[in-house]
Structure formats: C-alpha cells, structure tokens
N, C-alpha and C. Protein backbone atom coordinates (compact mmCIF):
# COMPACT_ATOMS: atom_id res chain seq x y z
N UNK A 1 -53.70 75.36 24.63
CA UNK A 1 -53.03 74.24 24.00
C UNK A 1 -54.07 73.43 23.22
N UNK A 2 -53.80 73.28 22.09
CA UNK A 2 -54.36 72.50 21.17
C UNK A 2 -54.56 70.79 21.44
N UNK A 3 -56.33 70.37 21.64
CA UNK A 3 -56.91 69.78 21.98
C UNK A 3 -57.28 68.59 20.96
N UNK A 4 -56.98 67.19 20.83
CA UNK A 4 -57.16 65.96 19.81
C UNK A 4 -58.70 66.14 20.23
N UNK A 5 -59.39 66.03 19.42
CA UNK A 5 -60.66 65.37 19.10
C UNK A 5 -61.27 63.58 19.85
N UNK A 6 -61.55 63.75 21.05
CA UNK A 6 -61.92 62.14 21.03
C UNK A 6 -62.65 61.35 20.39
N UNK A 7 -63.68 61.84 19.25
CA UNK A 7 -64.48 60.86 18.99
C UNK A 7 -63.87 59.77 18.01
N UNK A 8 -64.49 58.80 18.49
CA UNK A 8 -63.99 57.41 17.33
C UNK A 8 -64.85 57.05 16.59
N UNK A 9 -64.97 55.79 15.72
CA UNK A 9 -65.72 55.48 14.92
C UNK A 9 -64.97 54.13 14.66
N UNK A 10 -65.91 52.68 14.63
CA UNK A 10 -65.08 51.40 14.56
C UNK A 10 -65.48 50.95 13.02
N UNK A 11 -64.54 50.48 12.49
CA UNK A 11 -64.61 49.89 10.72
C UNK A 11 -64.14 48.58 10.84
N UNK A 12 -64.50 47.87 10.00
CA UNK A 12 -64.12 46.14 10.05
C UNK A 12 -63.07 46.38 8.93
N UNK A 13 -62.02 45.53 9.25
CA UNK A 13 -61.08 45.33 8.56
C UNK A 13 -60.63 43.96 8.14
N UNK A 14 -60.86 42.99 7.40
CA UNK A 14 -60.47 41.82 7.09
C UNK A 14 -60.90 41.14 8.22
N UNK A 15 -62.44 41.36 8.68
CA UNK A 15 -63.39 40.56 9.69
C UNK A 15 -62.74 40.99 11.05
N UNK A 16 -62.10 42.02 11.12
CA UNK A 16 -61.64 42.63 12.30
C UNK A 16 -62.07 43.95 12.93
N UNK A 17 -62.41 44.47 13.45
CA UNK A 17 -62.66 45.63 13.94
C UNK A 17 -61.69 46.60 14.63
N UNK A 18 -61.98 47.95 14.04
CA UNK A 18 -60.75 48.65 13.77
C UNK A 18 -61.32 50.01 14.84
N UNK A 19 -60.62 50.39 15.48
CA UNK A 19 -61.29 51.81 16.07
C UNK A 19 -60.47 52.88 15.51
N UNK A 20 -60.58 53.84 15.33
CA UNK A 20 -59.99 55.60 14.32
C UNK A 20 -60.63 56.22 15.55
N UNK A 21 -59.50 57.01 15.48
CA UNK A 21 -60.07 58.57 16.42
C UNK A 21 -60.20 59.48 15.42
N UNK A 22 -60.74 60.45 15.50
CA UNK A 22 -60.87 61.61 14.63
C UNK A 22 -59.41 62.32 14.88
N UNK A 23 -58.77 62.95 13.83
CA UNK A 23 -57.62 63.44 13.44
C UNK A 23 -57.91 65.09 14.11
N UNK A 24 -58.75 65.34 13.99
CA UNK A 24 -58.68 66.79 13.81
C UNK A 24 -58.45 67.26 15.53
N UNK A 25 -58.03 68.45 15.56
CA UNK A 25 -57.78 69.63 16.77
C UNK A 25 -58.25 70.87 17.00
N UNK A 26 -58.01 71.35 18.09
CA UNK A 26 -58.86 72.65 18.10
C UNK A 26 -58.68 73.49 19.91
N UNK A 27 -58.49 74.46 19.62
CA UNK A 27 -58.64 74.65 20.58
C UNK A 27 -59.55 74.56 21.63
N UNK A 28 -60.50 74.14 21.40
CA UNK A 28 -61.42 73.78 22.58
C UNK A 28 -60.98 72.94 23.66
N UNK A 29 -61.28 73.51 25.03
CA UNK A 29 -60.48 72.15 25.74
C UNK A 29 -61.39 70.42 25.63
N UNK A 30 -62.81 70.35 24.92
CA UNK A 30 -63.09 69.16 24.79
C UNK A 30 -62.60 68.57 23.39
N UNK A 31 -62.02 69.05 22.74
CA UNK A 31 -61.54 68.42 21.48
C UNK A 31 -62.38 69.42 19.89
N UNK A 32 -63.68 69.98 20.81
CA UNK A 32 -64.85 70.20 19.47
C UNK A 32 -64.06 71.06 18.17
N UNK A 33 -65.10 70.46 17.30
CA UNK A 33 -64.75 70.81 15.81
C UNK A 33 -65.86 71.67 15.44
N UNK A 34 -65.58 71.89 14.14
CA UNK A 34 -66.93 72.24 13.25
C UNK A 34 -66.50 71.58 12.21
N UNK A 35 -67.29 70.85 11.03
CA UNK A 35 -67.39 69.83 10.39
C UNK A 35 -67.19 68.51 10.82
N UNK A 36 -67.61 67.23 9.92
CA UNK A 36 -67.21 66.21 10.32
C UNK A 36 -66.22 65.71 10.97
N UNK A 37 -66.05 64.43 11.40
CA UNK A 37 -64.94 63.67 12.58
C UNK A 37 -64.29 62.87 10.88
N UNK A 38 -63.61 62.93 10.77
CA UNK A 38 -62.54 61.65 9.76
C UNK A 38 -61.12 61.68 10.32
N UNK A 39 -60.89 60.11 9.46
CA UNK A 39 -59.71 59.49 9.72
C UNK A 39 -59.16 59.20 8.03
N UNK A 40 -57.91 60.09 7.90
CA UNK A 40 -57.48 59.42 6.45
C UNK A 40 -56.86 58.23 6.46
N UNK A 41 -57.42 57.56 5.68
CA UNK A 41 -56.76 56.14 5.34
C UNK A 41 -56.44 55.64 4.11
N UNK A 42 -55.41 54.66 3.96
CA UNK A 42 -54.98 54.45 2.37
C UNK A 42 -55.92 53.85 1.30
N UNK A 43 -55.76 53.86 0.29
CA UNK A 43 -56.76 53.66 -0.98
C UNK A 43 -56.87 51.72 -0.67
N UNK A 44 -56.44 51.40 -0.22
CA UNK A 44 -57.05 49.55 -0.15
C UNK A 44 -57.59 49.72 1.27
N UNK A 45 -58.05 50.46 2.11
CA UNK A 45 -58.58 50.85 3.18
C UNK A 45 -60.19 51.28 2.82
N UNK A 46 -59.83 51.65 1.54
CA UNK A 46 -61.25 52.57 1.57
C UNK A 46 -61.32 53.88 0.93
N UNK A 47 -59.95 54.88 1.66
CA UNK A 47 -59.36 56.28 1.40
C UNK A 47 -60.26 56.96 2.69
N UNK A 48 -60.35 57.66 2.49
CA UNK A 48 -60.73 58.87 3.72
C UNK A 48 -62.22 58.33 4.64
N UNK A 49 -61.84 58.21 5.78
CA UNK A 49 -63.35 57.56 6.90
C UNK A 49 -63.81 58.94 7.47
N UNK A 50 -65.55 59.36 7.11
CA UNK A 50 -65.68 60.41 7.51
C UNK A 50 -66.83 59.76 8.66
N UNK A 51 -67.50 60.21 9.32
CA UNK A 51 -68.81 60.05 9.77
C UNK A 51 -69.36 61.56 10.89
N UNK A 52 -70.16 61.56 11.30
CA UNK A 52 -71.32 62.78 11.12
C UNK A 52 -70.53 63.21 12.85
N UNK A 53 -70.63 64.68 12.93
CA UNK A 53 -70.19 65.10 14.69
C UNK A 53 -71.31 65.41 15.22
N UNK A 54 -72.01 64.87 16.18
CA UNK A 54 -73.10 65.00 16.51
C UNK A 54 -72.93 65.97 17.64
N UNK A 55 -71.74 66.95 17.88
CA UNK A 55 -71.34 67.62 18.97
C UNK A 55 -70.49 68.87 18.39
N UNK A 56 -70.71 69.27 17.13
CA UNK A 56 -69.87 70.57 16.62
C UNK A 56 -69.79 71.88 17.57
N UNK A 57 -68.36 71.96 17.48
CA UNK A 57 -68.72 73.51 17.54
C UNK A 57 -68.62 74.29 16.94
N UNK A 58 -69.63 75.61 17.24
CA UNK A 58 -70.62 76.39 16.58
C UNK A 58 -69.26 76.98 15.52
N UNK A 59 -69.78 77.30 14.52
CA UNK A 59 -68.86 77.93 13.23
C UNK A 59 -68.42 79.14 13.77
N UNK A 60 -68.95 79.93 14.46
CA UNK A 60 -68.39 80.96 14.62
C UNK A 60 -67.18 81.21 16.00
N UNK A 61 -67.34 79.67 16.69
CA UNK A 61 -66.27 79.28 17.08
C UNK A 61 -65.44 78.85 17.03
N UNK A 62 -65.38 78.31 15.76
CA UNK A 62 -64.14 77.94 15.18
C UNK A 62 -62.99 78.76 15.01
C-alpha cells in the first residue's frame, strides 16, 4: 500500500508560519522518494515549494 511521504518544510505566510508535507508517495513503507520533497502551491503563494530530501531512495528503487 502506497505510503505519503512525511517530510515537511515550514514557509511564512503573511508573518505566519505555514507547515507543507511533501505530496509525493511510494511504495516504501517509510514514505521514501527519489527526487526532491515539494508542495504545489498557487501563483500568489509563490507556485511550486521544493526543498532538498536528505533521505532518497536509491533510483533504482524507485
């Protein structure tokens, strides 16, 4: 069964702080990816929140 991604990442929003989970899935049972963690968001947001997975998994596990 297909596994959400936990990692988050917090963005200020109109002096507020915002937490995003990463969108992406996978079968891994810890959530892991290969490529970055992002959150799409609308164009007065910013548009797309990416930041770095310091925990990929390996490409050929994907």
């Amino acid at each position: 069964m297909p596994t959400r991604c936990p990692a988050t990442d917090t963005i200020q929003v109109d002096d507020t702080d915002l937490e995003l989970q990463c969108v992406e899935w996978s079968e891994d049972p810890d959530g892991r990816h290969a490529g970055d963690h992002h959150v799409p968001l609308s164009p007065a947001m910013g548009g797309e929140h990416t930041w770095p997975n310091t925990n990929p998994l390996p490409d050929d596990a994907a």
